[in-house]
N, C-alpha and C. Protein backbone atom coordinates (compact mmCIF):
# COMPACT_ATOMS: atom_id res chain seq x y z
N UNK A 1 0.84 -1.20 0.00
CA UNK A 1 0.00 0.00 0.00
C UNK A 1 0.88 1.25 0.00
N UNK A 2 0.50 2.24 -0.70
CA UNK A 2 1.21 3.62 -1.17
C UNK A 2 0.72 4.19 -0.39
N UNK A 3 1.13 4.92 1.06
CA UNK A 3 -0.07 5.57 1.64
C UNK A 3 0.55 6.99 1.27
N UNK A 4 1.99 7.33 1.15
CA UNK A 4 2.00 8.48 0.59
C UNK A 4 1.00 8.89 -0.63
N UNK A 5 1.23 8.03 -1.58
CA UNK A 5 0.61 8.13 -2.49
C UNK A 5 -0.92 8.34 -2.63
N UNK A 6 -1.41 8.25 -1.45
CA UNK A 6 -3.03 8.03 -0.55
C UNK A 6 -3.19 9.74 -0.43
N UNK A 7 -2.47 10.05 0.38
CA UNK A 7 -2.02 11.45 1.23
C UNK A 7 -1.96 12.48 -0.01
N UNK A 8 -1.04 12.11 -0.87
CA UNK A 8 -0.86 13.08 -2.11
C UNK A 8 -2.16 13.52 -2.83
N UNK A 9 -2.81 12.10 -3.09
CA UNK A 9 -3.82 12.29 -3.94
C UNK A 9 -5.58 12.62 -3.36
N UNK A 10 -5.23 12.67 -1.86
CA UNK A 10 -6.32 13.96 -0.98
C UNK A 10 -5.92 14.85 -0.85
N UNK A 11 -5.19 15.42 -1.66
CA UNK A 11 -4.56 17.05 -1.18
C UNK A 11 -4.46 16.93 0.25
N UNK A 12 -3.81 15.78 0.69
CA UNK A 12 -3.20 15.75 2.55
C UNK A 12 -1.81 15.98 2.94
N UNK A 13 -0.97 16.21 1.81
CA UNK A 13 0.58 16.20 2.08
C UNK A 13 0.31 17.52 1.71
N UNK A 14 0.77 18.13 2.96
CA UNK A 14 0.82 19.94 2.20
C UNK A 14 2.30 20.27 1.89
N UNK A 15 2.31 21.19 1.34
CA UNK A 15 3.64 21.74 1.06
C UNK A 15 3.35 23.07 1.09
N UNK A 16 4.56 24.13 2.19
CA UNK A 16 4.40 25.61 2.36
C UNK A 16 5.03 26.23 3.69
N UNK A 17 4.89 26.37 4.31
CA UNK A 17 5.52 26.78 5.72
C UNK A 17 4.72 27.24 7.10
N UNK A 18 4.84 25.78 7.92
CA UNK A 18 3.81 25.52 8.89
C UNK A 18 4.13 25.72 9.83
N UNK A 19 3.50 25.72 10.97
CA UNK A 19 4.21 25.95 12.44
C UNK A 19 3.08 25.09 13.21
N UNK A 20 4.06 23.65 13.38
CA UNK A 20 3.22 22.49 14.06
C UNK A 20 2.94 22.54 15.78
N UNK A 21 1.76 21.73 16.10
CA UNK A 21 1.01 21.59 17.41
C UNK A 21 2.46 21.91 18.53
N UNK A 22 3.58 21.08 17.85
CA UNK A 22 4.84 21.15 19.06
C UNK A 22 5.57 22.43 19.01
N UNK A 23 5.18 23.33 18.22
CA UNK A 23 5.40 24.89 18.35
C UNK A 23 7.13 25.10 17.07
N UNK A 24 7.71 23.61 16.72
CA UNK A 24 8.15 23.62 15.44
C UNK A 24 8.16 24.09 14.11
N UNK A 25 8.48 24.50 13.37
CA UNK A 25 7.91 24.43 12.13
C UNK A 25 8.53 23.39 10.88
N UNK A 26 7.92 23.52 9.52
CA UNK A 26 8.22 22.64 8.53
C UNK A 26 7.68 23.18 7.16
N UNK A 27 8.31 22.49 6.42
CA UNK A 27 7.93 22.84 4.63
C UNK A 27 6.66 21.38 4.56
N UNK A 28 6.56 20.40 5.39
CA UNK A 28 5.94 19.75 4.75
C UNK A 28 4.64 19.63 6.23
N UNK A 29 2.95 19.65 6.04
CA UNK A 29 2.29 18.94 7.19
C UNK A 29 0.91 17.86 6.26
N UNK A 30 1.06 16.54 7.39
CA UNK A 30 0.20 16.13 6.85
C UNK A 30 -1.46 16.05 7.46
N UNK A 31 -2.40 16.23 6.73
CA UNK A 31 -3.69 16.71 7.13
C UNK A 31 -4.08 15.53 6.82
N UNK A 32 -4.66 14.34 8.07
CA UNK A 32 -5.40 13.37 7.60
C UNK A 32 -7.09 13.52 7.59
N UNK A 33 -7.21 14.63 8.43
CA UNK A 33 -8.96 14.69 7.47
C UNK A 33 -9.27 14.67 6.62
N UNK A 34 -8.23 14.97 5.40
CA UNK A 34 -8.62 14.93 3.99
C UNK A 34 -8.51 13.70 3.45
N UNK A 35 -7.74 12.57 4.20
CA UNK A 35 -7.67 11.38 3.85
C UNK A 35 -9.04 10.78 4.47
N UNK A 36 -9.08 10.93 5.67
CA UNK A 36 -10.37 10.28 6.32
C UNK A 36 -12.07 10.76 5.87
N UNK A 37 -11.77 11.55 4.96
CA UNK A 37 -13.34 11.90 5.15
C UNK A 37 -13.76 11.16 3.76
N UNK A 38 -13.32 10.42 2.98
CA UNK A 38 -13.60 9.02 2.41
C UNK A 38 -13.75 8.20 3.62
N UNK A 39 -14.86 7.69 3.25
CA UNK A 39 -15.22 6.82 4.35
C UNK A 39 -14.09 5.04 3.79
N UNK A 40 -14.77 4.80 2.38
CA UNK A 40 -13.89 3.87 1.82
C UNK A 40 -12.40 3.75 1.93
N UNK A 41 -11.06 5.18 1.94
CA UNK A 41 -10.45 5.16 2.13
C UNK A 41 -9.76 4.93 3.65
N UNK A 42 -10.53 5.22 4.33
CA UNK A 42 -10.27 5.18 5.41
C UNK A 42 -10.85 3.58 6.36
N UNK A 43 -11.32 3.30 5.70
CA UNK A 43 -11.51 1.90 6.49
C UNK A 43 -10.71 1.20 5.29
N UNK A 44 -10.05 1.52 4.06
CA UNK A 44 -8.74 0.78 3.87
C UNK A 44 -7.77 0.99 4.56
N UNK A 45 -7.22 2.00 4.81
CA UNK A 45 -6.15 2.25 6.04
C UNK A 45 -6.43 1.48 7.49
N UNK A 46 -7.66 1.65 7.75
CA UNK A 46 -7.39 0.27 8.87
C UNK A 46 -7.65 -0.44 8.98
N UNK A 47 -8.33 -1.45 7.93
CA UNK A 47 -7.92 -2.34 7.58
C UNK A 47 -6.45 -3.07 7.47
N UNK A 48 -5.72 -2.47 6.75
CA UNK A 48 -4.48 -2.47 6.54
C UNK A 48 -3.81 -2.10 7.84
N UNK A 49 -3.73 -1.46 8.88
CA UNK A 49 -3.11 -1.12 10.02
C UNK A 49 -3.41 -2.32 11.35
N UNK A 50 -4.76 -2.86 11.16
CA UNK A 50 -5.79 -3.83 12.07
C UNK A 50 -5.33 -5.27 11.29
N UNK A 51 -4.65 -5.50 10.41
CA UNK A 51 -3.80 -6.62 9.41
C UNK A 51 -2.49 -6.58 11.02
N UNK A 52 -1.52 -5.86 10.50
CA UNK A 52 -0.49 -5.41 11.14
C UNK A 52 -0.75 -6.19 12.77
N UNK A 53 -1.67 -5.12 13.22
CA UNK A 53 -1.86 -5.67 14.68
C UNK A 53 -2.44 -6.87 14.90
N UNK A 54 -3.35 -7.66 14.40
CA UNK A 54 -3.50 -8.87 14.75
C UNK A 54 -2.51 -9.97 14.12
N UNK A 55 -1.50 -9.54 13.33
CA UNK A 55 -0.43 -10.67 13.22
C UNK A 55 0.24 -10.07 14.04
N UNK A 56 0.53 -9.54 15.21
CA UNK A 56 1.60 -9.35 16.57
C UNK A 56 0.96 -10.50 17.52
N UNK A 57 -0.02 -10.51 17.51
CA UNK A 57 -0.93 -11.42 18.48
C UNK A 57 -1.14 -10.99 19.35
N UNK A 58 -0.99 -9.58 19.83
CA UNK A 58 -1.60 -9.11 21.02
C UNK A 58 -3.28 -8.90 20.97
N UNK A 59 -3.47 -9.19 22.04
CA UNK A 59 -4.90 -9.06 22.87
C UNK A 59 -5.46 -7.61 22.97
N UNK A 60 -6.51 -7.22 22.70
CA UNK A 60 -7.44 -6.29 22.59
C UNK A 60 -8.54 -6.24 22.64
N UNK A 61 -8.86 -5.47 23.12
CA UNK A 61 -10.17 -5.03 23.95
C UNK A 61 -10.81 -3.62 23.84
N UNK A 62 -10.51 -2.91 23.63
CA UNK A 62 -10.84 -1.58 23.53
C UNK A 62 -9.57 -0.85 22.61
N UNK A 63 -10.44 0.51 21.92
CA UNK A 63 -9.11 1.12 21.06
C UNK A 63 -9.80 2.56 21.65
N UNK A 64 -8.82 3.37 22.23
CA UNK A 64 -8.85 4.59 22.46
C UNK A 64 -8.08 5.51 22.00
N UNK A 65 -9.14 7.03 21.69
CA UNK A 65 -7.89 7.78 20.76
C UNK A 65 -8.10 9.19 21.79
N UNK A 66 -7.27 9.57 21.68
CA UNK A 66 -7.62 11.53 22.29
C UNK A 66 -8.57 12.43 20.69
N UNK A 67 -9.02 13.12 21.62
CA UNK A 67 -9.77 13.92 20.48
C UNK A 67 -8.97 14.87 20.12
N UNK A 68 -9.28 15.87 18.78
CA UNK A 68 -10.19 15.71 18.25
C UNK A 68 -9.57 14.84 16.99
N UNK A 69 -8.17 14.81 16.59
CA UNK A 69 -7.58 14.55 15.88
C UNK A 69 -7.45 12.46 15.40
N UNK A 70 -7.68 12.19 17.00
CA UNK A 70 -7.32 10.65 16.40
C UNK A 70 -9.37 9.64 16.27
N UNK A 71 -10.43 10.52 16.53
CA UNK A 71 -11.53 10.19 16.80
C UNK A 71 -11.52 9.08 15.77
N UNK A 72 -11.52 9.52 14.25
CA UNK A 72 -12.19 9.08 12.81
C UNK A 72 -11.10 7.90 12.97
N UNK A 73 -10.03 8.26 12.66
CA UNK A 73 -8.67 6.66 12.60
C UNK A 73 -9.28 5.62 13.87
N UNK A 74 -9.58 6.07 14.77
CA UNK A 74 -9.32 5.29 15.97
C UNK A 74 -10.84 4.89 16.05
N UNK A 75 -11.80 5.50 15.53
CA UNK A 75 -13.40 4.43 15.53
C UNK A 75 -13.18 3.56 13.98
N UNK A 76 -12.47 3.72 13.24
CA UNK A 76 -12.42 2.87 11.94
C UNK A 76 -11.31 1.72 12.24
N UNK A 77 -10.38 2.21 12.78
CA UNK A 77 -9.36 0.95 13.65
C UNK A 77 -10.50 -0.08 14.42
N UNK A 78 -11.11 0.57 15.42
CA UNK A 78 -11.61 -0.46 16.09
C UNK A 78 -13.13 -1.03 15.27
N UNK A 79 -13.19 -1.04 14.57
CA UNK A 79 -13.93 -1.23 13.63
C UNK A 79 -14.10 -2.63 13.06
N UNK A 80 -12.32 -2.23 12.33
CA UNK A 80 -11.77 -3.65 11.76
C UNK A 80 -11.08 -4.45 12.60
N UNK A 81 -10.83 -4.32 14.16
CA UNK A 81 -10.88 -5.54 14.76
C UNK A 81 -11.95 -5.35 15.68
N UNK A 82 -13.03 -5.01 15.84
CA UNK A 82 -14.04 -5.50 16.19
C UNK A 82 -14.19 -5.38 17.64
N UNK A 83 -13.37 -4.43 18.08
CA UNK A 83 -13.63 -4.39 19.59
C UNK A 83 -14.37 -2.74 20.21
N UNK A 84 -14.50 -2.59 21.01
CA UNK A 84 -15.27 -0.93 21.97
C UNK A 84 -14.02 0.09 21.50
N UNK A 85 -15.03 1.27 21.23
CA UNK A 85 -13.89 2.48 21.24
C UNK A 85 -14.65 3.52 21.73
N UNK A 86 -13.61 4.06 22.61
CA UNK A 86 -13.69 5.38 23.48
C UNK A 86 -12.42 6.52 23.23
N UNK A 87 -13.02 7.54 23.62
CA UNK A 87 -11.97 8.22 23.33
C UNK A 87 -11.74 9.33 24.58
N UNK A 88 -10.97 9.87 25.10
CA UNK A 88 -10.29 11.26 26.03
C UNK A 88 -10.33 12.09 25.20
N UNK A 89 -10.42 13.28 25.69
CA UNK A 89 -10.77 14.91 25.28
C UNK A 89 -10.35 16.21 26.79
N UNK A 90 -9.55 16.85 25.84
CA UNK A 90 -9.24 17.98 26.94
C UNK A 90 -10.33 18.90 27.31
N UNK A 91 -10.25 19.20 28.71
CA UNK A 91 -11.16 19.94 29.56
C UNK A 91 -10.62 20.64 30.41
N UNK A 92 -10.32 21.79 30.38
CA UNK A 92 -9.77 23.23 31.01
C UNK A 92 -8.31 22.66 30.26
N UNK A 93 -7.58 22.33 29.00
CA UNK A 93 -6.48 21.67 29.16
C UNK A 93 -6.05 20.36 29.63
N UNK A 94 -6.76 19.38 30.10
CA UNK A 94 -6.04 18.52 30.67
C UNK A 94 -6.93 17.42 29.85
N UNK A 95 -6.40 16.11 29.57
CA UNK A 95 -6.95 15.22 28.69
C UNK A 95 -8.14 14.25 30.07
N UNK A 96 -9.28 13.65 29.60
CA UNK A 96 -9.94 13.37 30.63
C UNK A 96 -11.05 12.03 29.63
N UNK A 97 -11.43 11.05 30.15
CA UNK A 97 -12.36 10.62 29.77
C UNK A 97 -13.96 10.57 30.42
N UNK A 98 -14.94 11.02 29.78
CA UNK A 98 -16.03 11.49 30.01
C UNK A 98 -17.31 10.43 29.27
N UNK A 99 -18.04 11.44 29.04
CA UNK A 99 -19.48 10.74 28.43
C UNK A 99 -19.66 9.81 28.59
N UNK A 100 -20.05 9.09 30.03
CA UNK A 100 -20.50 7.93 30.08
C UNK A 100 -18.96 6.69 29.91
N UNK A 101 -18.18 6.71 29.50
CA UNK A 101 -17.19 6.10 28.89
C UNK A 101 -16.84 5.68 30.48
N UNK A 102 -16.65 3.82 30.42
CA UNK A 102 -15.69 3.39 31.84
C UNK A 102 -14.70 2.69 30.93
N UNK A 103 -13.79 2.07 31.75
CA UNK A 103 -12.26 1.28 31.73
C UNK A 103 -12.18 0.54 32.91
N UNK A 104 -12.51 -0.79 32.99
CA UNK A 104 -12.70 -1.89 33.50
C UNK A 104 -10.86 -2.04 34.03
N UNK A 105 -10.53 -2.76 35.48
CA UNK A 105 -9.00 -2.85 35.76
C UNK A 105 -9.00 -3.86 34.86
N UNK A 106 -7.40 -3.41 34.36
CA UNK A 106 -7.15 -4.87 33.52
C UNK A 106 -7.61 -4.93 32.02
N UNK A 107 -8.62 -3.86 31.62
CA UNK A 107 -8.89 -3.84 30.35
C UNK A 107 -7.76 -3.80 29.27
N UNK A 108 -7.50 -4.17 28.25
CA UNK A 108 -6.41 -4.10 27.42
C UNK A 108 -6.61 -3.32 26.39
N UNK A 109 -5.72 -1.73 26.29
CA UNK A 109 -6.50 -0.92 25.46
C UNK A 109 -5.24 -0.47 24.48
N UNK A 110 -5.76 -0.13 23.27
CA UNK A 110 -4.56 0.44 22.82
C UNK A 110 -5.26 1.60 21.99
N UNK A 111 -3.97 2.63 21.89
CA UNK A 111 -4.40 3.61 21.59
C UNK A 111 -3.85 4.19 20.51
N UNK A 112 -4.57 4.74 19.56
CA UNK A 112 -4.82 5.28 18.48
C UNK A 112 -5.03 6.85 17.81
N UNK A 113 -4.14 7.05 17.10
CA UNK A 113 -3.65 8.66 16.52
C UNK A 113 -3.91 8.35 15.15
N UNK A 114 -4.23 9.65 14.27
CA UNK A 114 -4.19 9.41 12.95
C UNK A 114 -2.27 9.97 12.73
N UNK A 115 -1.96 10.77 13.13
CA UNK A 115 -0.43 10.62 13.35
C UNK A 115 0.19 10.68 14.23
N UNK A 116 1.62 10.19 14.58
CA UNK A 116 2.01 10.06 16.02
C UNK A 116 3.54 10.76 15.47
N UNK A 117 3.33 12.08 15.99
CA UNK A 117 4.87 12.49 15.72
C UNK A 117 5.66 12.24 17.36
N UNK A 118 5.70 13.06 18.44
CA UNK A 118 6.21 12.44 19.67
C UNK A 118 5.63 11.21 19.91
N UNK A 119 4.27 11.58 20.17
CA UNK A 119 3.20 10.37 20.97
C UNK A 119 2.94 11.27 22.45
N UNK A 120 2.82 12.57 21.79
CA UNK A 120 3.09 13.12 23.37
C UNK A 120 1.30 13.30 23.67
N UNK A 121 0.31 13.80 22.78
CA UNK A 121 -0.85 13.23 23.09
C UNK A 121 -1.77 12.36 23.43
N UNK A 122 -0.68 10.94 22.57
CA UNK A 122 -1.54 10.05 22.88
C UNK A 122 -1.24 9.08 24.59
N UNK A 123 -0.14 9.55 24.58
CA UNK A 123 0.55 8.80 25.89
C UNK A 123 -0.47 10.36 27.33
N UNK A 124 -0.88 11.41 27.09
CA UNK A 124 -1.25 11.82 28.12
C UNK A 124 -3.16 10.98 28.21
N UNK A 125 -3.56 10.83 26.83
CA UNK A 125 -4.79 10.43 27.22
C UNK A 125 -4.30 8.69 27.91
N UNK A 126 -3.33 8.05 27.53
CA UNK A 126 -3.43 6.32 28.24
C UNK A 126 -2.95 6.36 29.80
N UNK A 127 -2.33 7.80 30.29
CA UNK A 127 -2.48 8.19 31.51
C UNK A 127 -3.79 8.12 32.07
N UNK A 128 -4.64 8.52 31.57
CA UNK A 128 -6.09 8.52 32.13
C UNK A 128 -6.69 7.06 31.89
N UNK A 129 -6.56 6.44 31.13
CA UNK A 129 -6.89 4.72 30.94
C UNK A 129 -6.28 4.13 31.85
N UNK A 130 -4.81 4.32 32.45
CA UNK A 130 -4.27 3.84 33.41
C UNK A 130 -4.55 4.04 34.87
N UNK A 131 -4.98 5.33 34.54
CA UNK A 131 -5.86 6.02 36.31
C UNK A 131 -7.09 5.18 36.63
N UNK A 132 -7.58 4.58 35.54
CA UNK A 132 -9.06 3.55 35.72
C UNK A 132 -8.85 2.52 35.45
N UNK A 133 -7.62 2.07 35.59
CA UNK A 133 -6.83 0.66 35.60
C UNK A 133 -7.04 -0.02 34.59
N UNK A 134 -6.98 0.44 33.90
CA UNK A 134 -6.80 -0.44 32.26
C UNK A 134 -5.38 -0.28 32.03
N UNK A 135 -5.30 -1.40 31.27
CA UNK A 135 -3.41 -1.78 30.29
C UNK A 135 -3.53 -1.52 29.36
N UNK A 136 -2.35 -0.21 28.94
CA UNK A 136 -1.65 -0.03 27.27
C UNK A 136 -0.72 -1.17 27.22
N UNK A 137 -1.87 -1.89 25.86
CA UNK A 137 -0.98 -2.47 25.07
C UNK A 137 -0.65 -2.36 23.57
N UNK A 138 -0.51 -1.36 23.27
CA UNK A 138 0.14 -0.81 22.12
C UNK A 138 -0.43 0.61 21.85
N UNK A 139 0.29 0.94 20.21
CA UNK A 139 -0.28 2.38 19.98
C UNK A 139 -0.30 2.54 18.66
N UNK A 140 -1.47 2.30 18.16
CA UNK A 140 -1.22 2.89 16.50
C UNK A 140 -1.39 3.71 16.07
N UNK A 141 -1.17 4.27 14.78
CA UNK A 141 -1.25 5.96 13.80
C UNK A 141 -1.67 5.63 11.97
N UNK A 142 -2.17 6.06 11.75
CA UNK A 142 -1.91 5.47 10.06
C UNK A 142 -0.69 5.98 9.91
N UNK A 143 -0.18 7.26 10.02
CA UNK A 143 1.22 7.76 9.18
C UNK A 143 2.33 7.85 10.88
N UNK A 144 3.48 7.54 10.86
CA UNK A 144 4.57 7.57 11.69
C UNK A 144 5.25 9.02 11.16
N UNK A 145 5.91 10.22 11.99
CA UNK A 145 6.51 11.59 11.39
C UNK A 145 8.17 11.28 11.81
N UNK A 146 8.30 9.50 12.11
CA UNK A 146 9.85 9.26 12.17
C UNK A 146 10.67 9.54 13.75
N UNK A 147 9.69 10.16 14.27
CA UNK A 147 10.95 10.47 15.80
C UNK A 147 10.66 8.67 16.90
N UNK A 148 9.36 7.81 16.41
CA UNK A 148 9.64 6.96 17.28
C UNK A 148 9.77 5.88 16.32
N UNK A 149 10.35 4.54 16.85
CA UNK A 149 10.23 3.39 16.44
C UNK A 149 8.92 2.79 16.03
N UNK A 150 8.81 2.12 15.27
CA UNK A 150 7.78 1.18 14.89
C UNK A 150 7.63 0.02 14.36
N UNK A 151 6.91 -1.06 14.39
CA UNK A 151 7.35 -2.03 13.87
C UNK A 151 7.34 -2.20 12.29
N UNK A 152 7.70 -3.13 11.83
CA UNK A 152 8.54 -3.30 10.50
C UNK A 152 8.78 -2.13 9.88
N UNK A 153 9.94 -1.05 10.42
CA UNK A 153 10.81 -0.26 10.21
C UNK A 153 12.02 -0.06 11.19
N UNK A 154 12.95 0.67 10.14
CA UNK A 154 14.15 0.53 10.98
C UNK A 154 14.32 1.80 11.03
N UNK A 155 13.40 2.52 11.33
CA UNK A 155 13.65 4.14 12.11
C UNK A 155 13.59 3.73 13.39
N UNK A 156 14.99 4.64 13.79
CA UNK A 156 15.43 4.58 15.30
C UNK A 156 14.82 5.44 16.24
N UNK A 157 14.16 5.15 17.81
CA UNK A 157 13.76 6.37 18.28
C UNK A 157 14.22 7.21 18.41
N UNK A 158 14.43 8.46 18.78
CA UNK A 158 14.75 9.99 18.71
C UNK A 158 14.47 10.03 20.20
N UNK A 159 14.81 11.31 20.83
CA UNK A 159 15.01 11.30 22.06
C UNK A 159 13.79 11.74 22.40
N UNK A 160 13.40 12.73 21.89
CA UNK A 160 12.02 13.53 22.08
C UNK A 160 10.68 12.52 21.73
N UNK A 161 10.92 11.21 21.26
CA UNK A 161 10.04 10.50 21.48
C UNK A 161 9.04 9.94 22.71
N UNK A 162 7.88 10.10 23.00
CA UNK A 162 7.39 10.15 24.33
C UNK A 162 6.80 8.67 24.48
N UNK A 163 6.80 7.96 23.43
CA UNK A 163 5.44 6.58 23.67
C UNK A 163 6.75 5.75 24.48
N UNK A 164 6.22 4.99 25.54
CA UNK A 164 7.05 3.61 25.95
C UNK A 164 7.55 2.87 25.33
N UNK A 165 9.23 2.43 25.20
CA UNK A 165 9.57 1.51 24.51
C UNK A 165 9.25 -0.50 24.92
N UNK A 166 8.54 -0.43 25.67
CA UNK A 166 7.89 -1.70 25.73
C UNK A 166 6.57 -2.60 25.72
N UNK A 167 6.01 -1.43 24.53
CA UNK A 167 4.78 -1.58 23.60
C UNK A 167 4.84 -1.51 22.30
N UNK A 168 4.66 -2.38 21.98
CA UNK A 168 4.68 -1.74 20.08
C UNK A 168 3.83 -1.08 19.93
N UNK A 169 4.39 -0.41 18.31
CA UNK A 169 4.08 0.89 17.85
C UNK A 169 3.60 0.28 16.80
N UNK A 170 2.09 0.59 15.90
CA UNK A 170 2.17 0.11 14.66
C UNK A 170 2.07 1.40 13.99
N UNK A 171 2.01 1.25 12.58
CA UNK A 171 1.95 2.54 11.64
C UNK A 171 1.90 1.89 10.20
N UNK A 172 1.35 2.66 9.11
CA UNK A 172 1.15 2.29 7.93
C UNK A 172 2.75 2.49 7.26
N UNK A 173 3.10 3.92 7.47
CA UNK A 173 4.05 4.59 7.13
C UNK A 173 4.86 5.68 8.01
N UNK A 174 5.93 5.60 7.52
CA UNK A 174 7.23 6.68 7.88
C UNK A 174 7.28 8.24 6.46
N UNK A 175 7.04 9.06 7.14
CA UNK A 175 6.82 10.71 6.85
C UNK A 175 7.79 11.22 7.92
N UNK A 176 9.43 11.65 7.15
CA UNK A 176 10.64 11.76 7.67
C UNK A 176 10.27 13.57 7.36
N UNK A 177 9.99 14.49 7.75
CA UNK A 177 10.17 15.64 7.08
C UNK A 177 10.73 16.78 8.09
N UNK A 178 11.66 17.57 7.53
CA UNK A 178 12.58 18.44 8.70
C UNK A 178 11.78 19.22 9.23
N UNK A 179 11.89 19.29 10.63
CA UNK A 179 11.45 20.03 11.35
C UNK A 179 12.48 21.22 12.48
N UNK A 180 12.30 22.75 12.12
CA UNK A 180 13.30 23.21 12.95
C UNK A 180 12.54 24.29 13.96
N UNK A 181 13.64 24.60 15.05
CA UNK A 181 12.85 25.53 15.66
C UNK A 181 12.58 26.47 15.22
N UNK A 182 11.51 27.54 16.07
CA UNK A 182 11.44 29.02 15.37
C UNK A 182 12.61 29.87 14.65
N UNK A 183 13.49 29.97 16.22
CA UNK A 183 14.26 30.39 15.86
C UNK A 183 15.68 30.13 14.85
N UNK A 184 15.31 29.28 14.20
CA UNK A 184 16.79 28.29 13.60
C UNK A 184 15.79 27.82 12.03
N UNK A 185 15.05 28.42 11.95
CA UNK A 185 13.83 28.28 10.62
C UNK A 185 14.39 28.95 9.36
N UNK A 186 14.62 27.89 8.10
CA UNK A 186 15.18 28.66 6.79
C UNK A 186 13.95 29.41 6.40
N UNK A 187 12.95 28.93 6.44
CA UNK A 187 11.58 29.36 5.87
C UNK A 187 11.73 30.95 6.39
N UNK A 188 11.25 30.79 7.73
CA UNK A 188 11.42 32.41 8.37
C UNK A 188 12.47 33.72 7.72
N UNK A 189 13.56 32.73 7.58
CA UNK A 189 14.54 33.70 7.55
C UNK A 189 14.53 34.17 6.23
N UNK A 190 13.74 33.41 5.02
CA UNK A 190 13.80 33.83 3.69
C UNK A 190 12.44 34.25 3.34
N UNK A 191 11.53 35.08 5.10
CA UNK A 191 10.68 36.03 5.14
C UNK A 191 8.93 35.68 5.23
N UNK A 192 8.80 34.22 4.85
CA UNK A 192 7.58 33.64 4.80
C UNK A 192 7.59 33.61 6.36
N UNK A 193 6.11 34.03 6.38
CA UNK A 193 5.00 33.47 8.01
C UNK A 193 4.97 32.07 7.76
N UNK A 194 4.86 31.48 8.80
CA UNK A 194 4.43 30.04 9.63
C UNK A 194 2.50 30.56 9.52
N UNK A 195 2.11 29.03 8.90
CA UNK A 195 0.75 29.31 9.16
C UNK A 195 0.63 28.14 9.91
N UNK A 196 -0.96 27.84 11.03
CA UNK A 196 -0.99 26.38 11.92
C UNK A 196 -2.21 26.47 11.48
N UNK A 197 -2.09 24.89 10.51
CA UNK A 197 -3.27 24.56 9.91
C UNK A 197 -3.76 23.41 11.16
N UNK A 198 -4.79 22.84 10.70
CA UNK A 198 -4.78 21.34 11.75
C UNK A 198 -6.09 21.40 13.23
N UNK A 199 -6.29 21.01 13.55
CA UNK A 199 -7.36 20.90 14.48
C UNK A 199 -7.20 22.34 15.43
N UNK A 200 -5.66 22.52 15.72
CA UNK A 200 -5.57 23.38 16.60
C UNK A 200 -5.51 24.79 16.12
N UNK A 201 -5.90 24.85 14.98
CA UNK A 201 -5.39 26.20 14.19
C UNK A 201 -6.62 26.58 13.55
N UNK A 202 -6.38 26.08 11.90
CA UNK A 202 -7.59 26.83 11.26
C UNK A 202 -7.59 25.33 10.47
């Protein structure tokens, strides 16, 4: 499966000069609402991702995503393996699970991003799965942005990677694209604004 090639052809690989959720910027961001809002495309992607995870042989039970970004991946993930999905959502800032939603001790949950560049979102909502005694056992994304490991790839973690290294990671794909600080930005300096497209922006 081409998922770049997926991404390209939803107008989801942007190209221009962004300034991402981690306050970074880049020439390249990828927008998976434009991939997900095919309904068909998107239950090929997890399909194809829900392949992946049930040849690991881990056990599952629930797939949880943080809002607002991993909702659509992470109810079409649990979809195609067939188990409960809930999701966490920030409230005054802080990630929380609500609406009725429980987590049984011991539940086996894994959690789900449409991309996982740290994993620094998705690891604060499995904090709250863990506060109601449920087990992370894994974490998937359709697209990987390269700073963590994953399985069948040989990208190395990065330091700033936040997910646990004693869970696998699944992912469709690796999306390697430079990311620099504000201040250390070629874009900036050759006068272009940073725009923040994406759930948190516009």
């Amino acid at each position: 499966m081409d998922v770049k090639k997926i991404y390209m052809d939803a107008n989801a690989l942007l190209e221009g000069h962004f300034k991402l959720s981690s306050g970074n910027h880049s020439q390249f961001y990828l927008q998976s609402a434009k991939v997900l809002e095919d309904p068909k495309t998107a239950k090929l992607l997890a399909e194809a991702l829900a392949k992946q995870i049930k040849e690991s042989g881990i056990e599952i039970d629930t797939v949880c995503s943080p809002a607002l970004g991993g909702l659509i991946a992470g109810f079409a993930l649990a979809t195609a393996l067939d188990v409960r999905f809930i999701f966490a959502e920030r409230v005054n800032g802080a990630m929380n699970i609500r609406r009725g939603f429980e987590v049984q001790k011991g539940e086996k949950v894994l959690m789900c991003e449409d991309i996982i560049t740290t994993g620094g979102s998705a690891m604060e909502a499995a904090a709250v799965v863990e506060e109601f005694g449920g087990e992370i056992v894994g974490v998937a994304a359709l697209a990987n942005r390269g700073f963590c490991h994953r399985e069948h790839s040989d990208i190395e973690t990065k330091p700033n990677c936040k997910l646990p290294q004693n869970i696998p990671f699944f992912a469709l794909a690796d999306f390697t694209f430079e990311m620099y600080a504000p201040d250390k930005c070629p874009l900036c300096k050759d006068g272009s604004e940073a725009i923040k497209p994406g759930s948190r922006g516009n």
